[in-house]
Protein backbone atom coordinates (compact mmCIF):
# COMPACT_ATOMS: atom_id res chain seq x y z
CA UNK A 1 116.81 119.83 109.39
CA UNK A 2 119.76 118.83 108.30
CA UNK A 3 121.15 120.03 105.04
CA UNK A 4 122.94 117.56 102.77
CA UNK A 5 126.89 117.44 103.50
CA UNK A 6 129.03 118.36 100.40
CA UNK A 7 132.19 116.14 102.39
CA UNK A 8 130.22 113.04 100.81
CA UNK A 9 131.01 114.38 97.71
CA UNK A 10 134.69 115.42 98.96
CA UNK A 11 135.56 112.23 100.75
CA UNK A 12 133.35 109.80 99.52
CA UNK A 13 134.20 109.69 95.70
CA UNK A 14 132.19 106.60 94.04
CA UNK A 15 129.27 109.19 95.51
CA UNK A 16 129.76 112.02 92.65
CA UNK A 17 128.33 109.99 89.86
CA UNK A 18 125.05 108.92 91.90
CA UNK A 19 124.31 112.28 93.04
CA UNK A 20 125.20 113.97 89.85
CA UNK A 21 122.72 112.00 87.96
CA UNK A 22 120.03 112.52 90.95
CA UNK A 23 120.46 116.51 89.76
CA UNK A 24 120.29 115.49 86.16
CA UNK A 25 117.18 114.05 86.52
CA UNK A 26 115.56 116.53 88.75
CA UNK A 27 116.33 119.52 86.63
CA UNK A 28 114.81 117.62 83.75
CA UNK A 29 111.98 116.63 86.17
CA UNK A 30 111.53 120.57 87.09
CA UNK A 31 110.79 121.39 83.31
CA UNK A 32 108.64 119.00 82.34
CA UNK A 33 106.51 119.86 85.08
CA UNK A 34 106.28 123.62 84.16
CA UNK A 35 105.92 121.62 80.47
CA UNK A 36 102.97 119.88 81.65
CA UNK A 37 101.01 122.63 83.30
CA UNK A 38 101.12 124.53 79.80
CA UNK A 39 99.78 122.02 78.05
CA UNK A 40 96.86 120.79 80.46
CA UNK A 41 95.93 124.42 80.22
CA UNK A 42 96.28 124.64 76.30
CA UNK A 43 93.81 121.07 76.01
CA UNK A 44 91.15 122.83 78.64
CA UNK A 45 91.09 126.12 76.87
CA UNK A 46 90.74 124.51 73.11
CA UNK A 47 87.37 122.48 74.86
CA UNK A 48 86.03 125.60 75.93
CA UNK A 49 86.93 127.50 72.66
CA UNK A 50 85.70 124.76 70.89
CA UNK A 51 88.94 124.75 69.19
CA UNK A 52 90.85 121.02 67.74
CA UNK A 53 92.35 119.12 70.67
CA UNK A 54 94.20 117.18 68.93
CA UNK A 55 97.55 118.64 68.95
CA UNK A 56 97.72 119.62 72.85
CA UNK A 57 96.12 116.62 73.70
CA UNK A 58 99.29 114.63 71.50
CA UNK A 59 101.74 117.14 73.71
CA UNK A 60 100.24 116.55 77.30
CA UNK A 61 100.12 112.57 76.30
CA UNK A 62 103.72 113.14 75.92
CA UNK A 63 104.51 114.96 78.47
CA UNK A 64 102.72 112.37 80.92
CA UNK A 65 104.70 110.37 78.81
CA UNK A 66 107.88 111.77 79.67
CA UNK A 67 107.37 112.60 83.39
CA UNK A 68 106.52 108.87 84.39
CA UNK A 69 109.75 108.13 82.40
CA UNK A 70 111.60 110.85 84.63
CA UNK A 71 109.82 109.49 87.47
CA UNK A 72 110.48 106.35 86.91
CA UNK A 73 114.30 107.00 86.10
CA UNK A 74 114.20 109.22 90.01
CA UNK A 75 113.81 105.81 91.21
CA UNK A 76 116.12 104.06 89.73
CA UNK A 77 118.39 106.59 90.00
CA UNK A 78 117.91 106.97 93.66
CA UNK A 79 117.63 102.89 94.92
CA UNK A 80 121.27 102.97 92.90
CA UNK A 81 122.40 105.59 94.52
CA UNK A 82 121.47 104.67 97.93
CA UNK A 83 122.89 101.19 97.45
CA UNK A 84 126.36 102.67 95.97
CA UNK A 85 126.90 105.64 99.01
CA UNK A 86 125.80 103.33 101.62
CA UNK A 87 128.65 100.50 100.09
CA UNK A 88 130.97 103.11 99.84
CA UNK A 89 130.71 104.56 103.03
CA UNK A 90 131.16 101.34 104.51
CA UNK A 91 134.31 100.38 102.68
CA UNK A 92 135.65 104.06 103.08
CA UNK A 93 135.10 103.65 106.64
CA UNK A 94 136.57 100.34 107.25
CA UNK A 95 139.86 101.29 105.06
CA UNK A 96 140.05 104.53 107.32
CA UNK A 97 139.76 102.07 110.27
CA UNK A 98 142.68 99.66 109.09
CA UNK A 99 144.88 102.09 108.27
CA UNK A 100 144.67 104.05 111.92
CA UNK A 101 146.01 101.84 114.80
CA UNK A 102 144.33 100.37 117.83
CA UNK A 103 144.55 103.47 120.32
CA UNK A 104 143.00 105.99 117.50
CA UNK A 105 139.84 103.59 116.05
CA UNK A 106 136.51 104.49 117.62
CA UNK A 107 135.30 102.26 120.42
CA UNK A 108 134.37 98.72 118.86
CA UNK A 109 130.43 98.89 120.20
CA UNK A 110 130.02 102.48 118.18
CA UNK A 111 132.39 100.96 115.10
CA UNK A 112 130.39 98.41 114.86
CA UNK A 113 127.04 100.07 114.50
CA UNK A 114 128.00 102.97 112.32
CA UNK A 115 129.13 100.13 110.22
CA UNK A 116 126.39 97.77 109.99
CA UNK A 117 123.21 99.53 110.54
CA UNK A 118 124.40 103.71 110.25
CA UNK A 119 125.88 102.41 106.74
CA UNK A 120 122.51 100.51 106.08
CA UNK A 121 120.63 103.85 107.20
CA UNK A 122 122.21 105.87 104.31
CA UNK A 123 120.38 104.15 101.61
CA UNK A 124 117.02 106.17 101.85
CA UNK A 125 119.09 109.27 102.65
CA UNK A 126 120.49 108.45 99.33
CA UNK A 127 117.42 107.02 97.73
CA UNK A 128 114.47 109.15 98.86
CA UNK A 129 115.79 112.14 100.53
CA UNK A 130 118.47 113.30 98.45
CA UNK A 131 116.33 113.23 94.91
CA UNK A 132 113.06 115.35 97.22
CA UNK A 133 116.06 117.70 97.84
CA UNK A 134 117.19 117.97 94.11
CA UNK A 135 113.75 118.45 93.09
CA UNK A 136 113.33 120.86 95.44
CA UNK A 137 115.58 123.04 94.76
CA UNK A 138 114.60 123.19 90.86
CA UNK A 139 111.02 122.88 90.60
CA UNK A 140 109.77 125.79 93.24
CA UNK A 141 112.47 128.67 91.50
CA UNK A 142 111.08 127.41 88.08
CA UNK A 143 107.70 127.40 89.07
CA UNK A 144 108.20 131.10 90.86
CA UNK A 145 110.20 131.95 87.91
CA UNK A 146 106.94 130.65 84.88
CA UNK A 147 104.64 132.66 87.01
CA UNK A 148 106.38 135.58 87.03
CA UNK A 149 105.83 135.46 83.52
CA UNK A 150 102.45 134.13 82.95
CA UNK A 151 100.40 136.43 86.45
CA UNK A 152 102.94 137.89 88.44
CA UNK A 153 100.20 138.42 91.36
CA UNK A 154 100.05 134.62 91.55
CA UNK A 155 103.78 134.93 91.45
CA UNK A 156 104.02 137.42 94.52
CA UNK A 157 101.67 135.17 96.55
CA UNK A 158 103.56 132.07 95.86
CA UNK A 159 107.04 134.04 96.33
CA UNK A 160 106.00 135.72 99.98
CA UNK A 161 104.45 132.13 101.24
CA UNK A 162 106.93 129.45 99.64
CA UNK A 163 109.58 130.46 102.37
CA UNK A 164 107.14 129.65 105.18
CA UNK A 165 107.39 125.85 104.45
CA UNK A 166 111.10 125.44 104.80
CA UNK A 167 111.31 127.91 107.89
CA UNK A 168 108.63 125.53 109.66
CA UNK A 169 110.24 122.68 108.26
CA UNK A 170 113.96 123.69 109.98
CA UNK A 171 112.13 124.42 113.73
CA UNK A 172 109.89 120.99 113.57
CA UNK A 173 113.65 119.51 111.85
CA UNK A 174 115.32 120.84 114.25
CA UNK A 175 113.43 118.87 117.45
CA UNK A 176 113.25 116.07 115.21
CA UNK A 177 117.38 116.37 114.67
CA UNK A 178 117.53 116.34 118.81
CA UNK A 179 115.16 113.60 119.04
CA UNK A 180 116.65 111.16 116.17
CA UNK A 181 120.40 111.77 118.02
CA UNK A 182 118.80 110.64 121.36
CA UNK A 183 117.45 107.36 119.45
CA UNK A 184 120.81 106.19 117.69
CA UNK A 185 122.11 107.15 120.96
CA UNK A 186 119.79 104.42 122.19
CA UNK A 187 120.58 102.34 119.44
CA UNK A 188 124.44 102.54 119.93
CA UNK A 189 123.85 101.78 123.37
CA UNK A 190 121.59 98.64 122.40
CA UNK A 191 123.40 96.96 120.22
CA UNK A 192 126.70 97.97 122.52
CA UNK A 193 125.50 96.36 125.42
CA UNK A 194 123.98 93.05 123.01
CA UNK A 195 127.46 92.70 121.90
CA UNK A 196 128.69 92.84 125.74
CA UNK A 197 126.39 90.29 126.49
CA UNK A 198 127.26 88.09 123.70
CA UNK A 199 130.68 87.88 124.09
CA UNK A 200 130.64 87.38 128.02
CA UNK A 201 127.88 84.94 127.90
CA UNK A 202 129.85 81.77 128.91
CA UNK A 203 131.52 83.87 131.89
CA UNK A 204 127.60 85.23 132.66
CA UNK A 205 126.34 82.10 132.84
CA UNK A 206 129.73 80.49 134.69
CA UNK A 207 128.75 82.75 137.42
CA UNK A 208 124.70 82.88 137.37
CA UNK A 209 124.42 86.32 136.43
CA UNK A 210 122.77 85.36 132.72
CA UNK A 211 118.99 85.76 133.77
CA UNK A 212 120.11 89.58 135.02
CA UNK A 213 121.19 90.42 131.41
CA UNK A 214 117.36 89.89 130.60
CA UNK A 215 116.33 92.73 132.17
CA UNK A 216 119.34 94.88 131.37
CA UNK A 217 118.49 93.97 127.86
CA UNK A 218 114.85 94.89 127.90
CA UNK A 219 115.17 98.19 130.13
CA UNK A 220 117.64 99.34 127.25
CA UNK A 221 114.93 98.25 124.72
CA UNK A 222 112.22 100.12 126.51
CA UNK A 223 114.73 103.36 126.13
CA UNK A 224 114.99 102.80 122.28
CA UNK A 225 111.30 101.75 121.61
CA UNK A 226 110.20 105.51 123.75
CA UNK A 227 113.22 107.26 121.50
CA UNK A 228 111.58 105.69 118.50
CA UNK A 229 107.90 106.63 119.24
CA UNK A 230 108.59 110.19 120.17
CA UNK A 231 110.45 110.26 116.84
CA UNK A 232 107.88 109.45 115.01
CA UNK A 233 105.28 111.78 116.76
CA UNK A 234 107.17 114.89 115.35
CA UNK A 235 107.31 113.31 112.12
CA UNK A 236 103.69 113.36 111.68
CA UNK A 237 103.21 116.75 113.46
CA UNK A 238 106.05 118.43 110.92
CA UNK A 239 103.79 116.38 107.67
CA UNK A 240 100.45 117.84 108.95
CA UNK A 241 102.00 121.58 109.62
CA UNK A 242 103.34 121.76 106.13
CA UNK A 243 100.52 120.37 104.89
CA UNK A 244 98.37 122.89 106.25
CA UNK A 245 100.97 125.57 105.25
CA UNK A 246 100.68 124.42 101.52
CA UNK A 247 97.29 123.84 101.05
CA UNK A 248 96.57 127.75 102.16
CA UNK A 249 99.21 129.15 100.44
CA UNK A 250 97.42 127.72 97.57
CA UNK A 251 93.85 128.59 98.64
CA UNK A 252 95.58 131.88 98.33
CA UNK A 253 96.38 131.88 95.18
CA UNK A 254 93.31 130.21 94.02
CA UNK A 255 91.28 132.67 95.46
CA UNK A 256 93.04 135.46 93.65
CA UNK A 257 92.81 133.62 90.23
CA UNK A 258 89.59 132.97 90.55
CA UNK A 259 87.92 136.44 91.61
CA UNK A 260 90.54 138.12 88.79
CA UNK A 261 88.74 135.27 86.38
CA UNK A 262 85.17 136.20 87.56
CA UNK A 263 85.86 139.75 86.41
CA UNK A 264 87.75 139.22 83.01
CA UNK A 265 90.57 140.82 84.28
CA UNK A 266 92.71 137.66 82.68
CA UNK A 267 92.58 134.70 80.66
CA UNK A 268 91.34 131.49 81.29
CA UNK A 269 94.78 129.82 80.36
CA UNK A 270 97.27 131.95 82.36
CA UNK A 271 94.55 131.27 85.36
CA UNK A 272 94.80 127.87 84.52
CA UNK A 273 98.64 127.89 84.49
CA UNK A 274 99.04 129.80 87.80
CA UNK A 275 96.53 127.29 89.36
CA UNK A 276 98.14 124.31 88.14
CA UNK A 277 101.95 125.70 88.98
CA UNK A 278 101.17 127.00 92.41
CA UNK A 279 100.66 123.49 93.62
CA UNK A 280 103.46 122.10 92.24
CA UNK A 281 105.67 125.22 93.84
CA UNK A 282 104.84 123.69 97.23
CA UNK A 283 104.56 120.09 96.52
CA UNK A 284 108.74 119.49 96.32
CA UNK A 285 109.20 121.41 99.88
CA UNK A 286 106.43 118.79 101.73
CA UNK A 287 108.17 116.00 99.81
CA UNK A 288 111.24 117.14 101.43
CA UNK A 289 109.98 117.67 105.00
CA UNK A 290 108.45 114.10 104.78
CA UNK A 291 111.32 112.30 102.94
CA UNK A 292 113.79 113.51 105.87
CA UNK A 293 111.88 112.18 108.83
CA UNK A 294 111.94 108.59 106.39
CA UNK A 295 115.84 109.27 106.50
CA UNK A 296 116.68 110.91 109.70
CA UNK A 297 118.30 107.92 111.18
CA UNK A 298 120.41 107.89 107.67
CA UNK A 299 121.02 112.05 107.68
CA UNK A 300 122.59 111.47 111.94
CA UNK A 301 124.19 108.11 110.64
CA UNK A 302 125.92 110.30 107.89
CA UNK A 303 127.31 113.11 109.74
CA UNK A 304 129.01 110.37 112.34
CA UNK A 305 130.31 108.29 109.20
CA UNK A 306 132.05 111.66 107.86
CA UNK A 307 133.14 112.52 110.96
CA UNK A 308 135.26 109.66 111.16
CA UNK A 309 136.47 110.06 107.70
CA UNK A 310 137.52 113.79 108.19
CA UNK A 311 141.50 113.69 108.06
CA UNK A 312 141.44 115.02 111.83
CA UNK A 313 139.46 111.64 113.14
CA UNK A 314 142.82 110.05 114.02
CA UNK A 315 145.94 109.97 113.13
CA UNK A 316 147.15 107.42 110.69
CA UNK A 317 148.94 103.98 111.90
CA UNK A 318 152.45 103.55 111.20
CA UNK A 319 153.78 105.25 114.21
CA UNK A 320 156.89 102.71 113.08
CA UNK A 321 158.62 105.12 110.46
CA UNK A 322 160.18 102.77 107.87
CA UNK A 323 163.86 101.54 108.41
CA UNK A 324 166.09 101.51 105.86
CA UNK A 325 168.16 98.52 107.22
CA UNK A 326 165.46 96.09 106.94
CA UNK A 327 165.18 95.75 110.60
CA UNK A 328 163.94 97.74 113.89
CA UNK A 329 164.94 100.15 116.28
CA UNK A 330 163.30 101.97 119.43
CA UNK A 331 164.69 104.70 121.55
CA UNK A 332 163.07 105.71 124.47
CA UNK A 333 159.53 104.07 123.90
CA UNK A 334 156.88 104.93 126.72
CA UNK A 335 153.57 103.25 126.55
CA UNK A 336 150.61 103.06 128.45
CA UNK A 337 146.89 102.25 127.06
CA UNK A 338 144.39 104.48 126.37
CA UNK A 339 142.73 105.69 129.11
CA UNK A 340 145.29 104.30 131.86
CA UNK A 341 148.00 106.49 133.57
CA UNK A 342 150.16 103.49 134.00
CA UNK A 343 152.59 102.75 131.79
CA UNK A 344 153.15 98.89 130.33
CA UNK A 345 156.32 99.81 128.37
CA UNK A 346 158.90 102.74 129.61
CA UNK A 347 161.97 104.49 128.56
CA UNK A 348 163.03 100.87 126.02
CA UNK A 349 165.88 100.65 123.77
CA UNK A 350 166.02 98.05 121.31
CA UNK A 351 167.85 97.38 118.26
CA UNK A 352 167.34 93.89 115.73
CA UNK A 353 168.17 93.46 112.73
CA UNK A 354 168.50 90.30 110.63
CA UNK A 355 168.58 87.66 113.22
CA UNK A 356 166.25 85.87 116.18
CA UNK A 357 165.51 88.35 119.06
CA UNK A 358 163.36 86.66 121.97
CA UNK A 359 161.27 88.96 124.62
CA UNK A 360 160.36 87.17 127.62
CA UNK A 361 159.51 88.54 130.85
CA UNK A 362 155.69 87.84 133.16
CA UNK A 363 152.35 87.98 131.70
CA UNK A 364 151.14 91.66 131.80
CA UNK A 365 154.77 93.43 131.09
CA UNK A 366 154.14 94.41 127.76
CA UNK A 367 155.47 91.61 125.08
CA UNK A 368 152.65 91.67 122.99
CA UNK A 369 152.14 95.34 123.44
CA UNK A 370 156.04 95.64 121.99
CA UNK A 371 155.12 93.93 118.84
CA UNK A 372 152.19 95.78 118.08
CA UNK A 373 154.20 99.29 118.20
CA UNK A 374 157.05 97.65 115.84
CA UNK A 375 153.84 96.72 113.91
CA UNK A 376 152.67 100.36 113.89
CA UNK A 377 149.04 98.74 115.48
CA UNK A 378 149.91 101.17 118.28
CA UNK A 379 151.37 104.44 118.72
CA UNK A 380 153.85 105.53 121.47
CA UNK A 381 153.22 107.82 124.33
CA UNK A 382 156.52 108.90 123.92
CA UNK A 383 159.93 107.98 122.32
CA UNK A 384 160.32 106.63 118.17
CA UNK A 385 159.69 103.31 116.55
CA UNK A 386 161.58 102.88 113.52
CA UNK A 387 161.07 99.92 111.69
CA UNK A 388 160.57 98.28 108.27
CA UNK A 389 157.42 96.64 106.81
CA UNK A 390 156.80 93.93 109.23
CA UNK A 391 154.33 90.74 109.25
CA UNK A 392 152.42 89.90 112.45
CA UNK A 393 151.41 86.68 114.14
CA UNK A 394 149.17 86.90 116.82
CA UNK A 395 148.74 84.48 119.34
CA UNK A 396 144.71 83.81 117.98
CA UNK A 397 145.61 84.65 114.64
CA UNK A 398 142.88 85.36 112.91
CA UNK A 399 141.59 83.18 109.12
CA UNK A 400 138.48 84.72 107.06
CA UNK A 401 136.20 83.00 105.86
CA UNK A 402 137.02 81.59 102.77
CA UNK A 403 139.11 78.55 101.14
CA UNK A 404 143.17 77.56 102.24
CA UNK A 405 144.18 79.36 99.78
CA UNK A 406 142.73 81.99 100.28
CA UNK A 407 143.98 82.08 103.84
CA UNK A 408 146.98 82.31 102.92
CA UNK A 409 147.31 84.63 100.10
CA UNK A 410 145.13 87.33 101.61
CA UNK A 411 148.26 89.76 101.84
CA UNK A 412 150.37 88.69 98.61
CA UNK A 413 149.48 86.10 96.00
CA UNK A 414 151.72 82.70 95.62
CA UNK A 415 151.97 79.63 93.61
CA UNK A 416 150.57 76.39 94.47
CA UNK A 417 154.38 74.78 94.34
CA UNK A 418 155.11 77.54 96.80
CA UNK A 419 151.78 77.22 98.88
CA UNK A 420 152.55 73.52 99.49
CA UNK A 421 156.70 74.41 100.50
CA UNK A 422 155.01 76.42 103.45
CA UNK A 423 152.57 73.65 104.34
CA UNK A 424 155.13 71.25 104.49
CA UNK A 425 157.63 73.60 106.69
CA UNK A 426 155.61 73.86 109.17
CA UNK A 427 153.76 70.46 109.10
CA UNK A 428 150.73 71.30 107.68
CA UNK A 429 150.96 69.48 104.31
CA UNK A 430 149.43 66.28 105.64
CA UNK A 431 146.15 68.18 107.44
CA UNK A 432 145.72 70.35 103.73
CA UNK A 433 146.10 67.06 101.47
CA UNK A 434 143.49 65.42 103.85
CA UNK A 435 140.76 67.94 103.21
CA UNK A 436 137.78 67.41 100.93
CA UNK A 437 139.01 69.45 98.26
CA UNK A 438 142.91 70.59 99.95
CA UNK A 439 143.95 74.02 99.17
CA UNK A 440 140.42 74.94 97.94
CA UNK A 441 138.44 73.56 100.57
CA UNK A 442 136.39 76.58 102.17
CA UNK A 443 137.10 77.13 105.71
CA UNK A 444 134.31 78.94 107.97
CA UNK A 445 135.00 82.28 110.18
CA UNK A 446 138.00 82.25 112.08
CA UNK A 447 139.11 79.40 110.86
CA UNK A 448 135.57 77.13 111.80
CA UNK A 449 136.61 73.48 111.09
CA UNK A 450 140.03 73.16 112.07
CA UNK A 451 141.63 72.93 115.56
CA UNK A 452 143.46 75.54 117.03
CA UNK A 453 146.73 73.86 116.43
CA UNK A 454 145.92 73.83 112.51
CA UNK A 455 144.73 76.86 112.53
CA UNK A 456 147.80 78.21 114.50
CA UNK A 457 149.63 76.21 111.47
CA UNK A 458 148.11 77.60 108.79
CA UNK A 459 148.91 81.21 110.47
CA UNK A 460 152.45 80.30 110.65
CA UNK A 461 152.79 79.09 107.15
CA UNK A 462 151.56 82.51 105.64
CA UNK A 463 154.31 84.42 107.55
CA UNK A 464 156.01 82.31 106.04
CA UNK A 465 155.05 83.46 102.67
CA UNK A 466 155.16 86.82 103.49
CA UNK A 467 157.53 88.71 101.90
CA UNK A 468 158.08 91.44 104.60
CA UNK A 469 161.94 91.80 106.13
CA UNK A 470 160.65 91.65 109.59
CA UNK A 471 158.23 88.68 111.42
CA UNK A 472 156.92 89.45 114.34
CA UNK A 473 155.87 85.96 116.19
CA UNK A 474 153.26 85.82 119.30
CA UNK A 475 153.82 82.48 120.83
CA UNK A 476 154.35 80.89 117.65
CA UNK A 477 154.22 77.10 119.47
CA UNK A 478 151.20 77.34 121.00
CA UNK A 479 148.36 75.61 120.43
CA UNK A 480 151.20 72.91 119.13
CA UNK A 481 151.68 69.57 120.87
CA UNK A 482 155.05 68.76 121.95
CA UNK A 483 156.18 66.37 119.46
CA UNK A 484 156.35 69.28 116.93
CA UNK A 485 157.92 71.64 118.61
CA UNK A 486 161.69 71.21 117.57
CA UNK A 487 160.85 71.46 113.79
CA UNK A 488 159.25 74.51 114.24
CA UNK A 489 161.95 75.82 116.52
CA UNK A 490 163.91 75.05 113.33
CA UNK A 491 162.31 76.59 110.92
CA UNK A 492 161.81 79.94 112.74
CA UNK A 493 165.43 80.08 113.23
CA UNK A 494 165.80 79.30 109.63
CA UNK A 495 163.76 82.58 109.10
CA UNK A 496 166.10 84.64 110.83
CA UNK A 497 169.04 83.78 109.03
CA UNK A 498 167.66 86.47 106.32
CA UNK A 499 165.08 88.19 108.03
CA UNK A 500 164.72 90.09 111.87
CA UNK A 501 162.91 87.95 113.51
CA UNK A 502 161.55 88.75 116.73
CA UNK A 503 159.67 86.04 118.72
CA UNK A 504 157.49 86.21 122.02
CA UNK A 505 158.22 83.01 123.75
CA UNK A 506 156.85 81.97 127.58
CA UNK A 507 157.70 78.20 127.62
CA UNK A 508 159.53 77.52 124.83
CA UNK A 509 162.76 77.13 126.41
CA UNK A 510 164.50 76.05 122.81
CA UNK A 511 164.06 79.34 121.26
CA UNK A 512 165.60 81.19 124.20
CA UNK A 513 168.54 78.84 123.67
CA UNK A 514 169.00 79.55 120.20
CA UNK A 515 168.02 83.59 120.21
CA UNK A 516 170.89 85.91 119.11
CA UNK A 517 169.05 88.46 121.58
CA UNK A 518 167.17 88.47 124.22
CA UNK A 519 164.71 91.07 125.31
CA UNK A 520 163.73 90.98 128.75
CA UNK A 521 160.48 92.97 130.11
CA UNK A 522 159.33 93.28 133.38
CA UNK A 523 155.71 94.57 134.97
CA UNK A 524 155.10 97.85 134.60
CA UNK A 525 156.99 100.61 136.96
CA UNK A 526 160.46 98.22 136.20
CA UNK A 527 162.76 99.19 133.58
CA UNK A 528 163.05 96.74 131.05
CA UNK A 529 166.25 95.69 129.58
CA UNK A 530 167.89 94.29 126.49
């Protein structure tokens, strides 16, 4: 069994509150149950002493009272708490992700899951398991601790067999641990290959190999379903041994009571008391047991969400160290992709500041791979970046969903006066004005709704906006038909009379013509030169 991991409280602040109030309201929990037991006895001894009810009956009415209250409150508590870890796990997990670059964030498959569904598996962890856990480790020391008191033979009994639950618990826990790993294992490796499929589909089906994927799909089903099932076997095996355990451990003590009764060797109330309390001694530690096979998925989910939030996951992007100048500089950059022994970038020099630098050179040798390191997406094998804060355009640059203006503002706010000076530089003014509702028309993922041209227009006009000293441009005329090419040839140049630009050009002949540097790369093993 896993125990619950203090990092959440370390790493994942907006937890602390949650799972403070969880304790809160199991301590509370823990006394009014010792509360109750004293008063159940104190109404069932007045009946028999033919004493007046009245009064105890008033307190255990209370009592009841006040432990559906707490109950009720557990709940709450707990469904609020699940819902605010599992949110904050996912946002701490996708700011840990932007802020690392390409080469040191997990593969996309696994990202993806622990995401989406690990996130989603935290909330009964949070909900369920974590106020059993609480609870239990209040209500069984108080309990332990009233008996004492009240018939310390009851006491001993419930002290020498209380440990028995939690050690059987752990072993059971333990092949349950192995056996939940195996099924998100299965799970990653699920919704992994789904995603594959997904996103190759249109080459799959170009090449009549989409009716294979079937089968692929349901053999990796079949593994998950078998992970699942044996899962839940140990569940119920663990819930009938402790069980078992509990309900003789307080046979025991019932026993006891009850011969000690028979002979007058003790009251009828502290009998009642230790019969009442032994119960509720074991009662937290089976709660526990069966609440974590309900949140095993969320208890392996968590440890792989921490994980990736410890400070030694990956090293944080912005390999480019800042430049003071406001431009760039590389000595001696090496790169080659994770995984690869070949290098796409080796041994490069380059220097830009304010001005237009152009990289050309063959598809493969590395352009797009250069602006990523100035970027700090990427991280040299070798050598030093240097630059300042720079704004990337990508050659599918990417729109959320969401209105125009919202596109682009998403890095730095702007006026509308200042929205529509962008539009209209790079020729986008007309295609905004003609929307339904222009700047606040919503626009679906990835820009659904416009072509690629617009959308490549749109992209341009927020670096436009942004305020960084350095652009980095990815083909900035595709996607744009010929007639406009010029005036965007002029307005990027226009850019660089203040800013470093540095452009990635293949066929755009008038930007060569116009660059104050030129960057040549070649394929990889060739030196490249500036």
């Amino acid at each position: 069994m896993r125990p619950f991991d203090l990092r959440l409280l370390r790493e994942v602040p907006e937890s602390r509150r949650p799972v403070l109030a969880l304790g809160a309201v199991g301590v509370a929990s823990g006394v009014a149950t010792v509360a109750t037991a004293f008063a159940l006895s104190a109404v069932v001894v007045a009946v028999v002493e033919r004493r007046p009810v009245t009064g105890p009956v008033l307190w255990l009415l209370a009592l009841f009272a006040a432990r559906a209250a707490l109950s009720a409150a557990t709940e709450s508590v707990g469904a609020m708490a699940g819902v605010r870890v599992s949110t904050a796990l996912r946002s701490a997990l996708l700011r840990r992700w932007s802020h690392l670059d390409a080469d040191s964030r997990p593969d996309p498959t696994a990202a993806a899951t622990l995401a989406t569904a690990g996130a989603s598996a935290v909330e009964p962890y949070a909900a369920r398991f974590l106020p059993a856990l609480v609870t239990a480790a209040v209500v069984p020391g108080l309990a332990v601790a009233t008996l004492l008191v009240v018939d310390w033979p009851s006491a001993v009994v419930v002290a020498l067999t209380l440990p028995l639950l939690p050690l059987f618990a752990a072993l059971i826990g333990r092949a349950t641990a192995d056996a939940t790993d195996r099924r998100w294992a299965a799970l990653r490796g699920l919704s992994g290959h789904f995603l594959d499929v997904v996103r190759g589909l249109p080459t799959l089906v170009g090449y009549g190999r989409a009716e294979r994927q079937v089968e692929v799909v349901h053999d990796v089903s079949a593994r998950h379903r078998r992970a699942t099932m044996r899962t839940l076997r140990l569940a119920f095996l663990s819930s009938a041994a402790l069980e078992l355990l509990a309900t003789l451990s307080v046979a025991l003590v019932a026993v006891t009571v009850g011969l000690r009764l028979s002979h007058g060797s003790m009251p009828l109330g502290a009998g009642l008391v230790a019969i009442l309390l032994a119960p509720e001694a074991y009662w937290p530690v089976r709660r526990v047991g069966a609440e974590f096979h309900t949140a095993a998925d969320g208890s392996v989910a968590l440890t792989g969400i921490l994980d990736e939030l410890s400070p030694d996951a990956g090293e944080p992007a912005g390999a480019a160290r800042p430049d003071p100048r406001g431009g760039l500089s590389l000595r001696g950059v090496t790169y080659a992709h994770p995984g690869s022994s070949v290098a796409v970038l080796r041994d490069l020099d380059l220097d830009a500041g304010p001005g237009l630098t152009v990289v050309v050179g063959p598809s493969g040798c590395g352009k797009s791979t250069l602006l990523e390191l100035v970027a700090g997406l990427r991280r040299p094998v070798s050598g030093a970046v240097r630059a300042a804060p720079a704004h990337l355009l990508t050659q599918r640059p990417f729109l959320a969903a969401g209105t125009v203006r919202e596109s682009l503002t998403v890095a730095h706010p702007a006026t509308d006066g200042e929205l529509w000076s962008a539009l209209r530089a790079v020729g986008a003014d007309g295609v905004v004005a003609a929307l339904p509702r222009a700047l606040d028309t919503p626009l679906g993922d990835d820009g659904a709704g416009l072509s690629a041209g617009q959308r490549q227009r749109l992209a341009l006009a927020r670096a436009v906006l942004a305020p960084e000293p350095v652009l980095l441009l990815d083909e900035p005329t595709a996607h744009v038909d010929a007639d406009s090419v010029a005036p965007l040839v002029d307005l990027v140049v226009g850019l660089a009379r203040d800013r470093a630009v540095v452009v990635v050009v293949t066929h755009t002949d008038e930007l060569l013509a116009r660059a104050d540097h030129v960057v040549r790369l070649h394929l990889a093993r060739e030196a490249a030169t500036a």
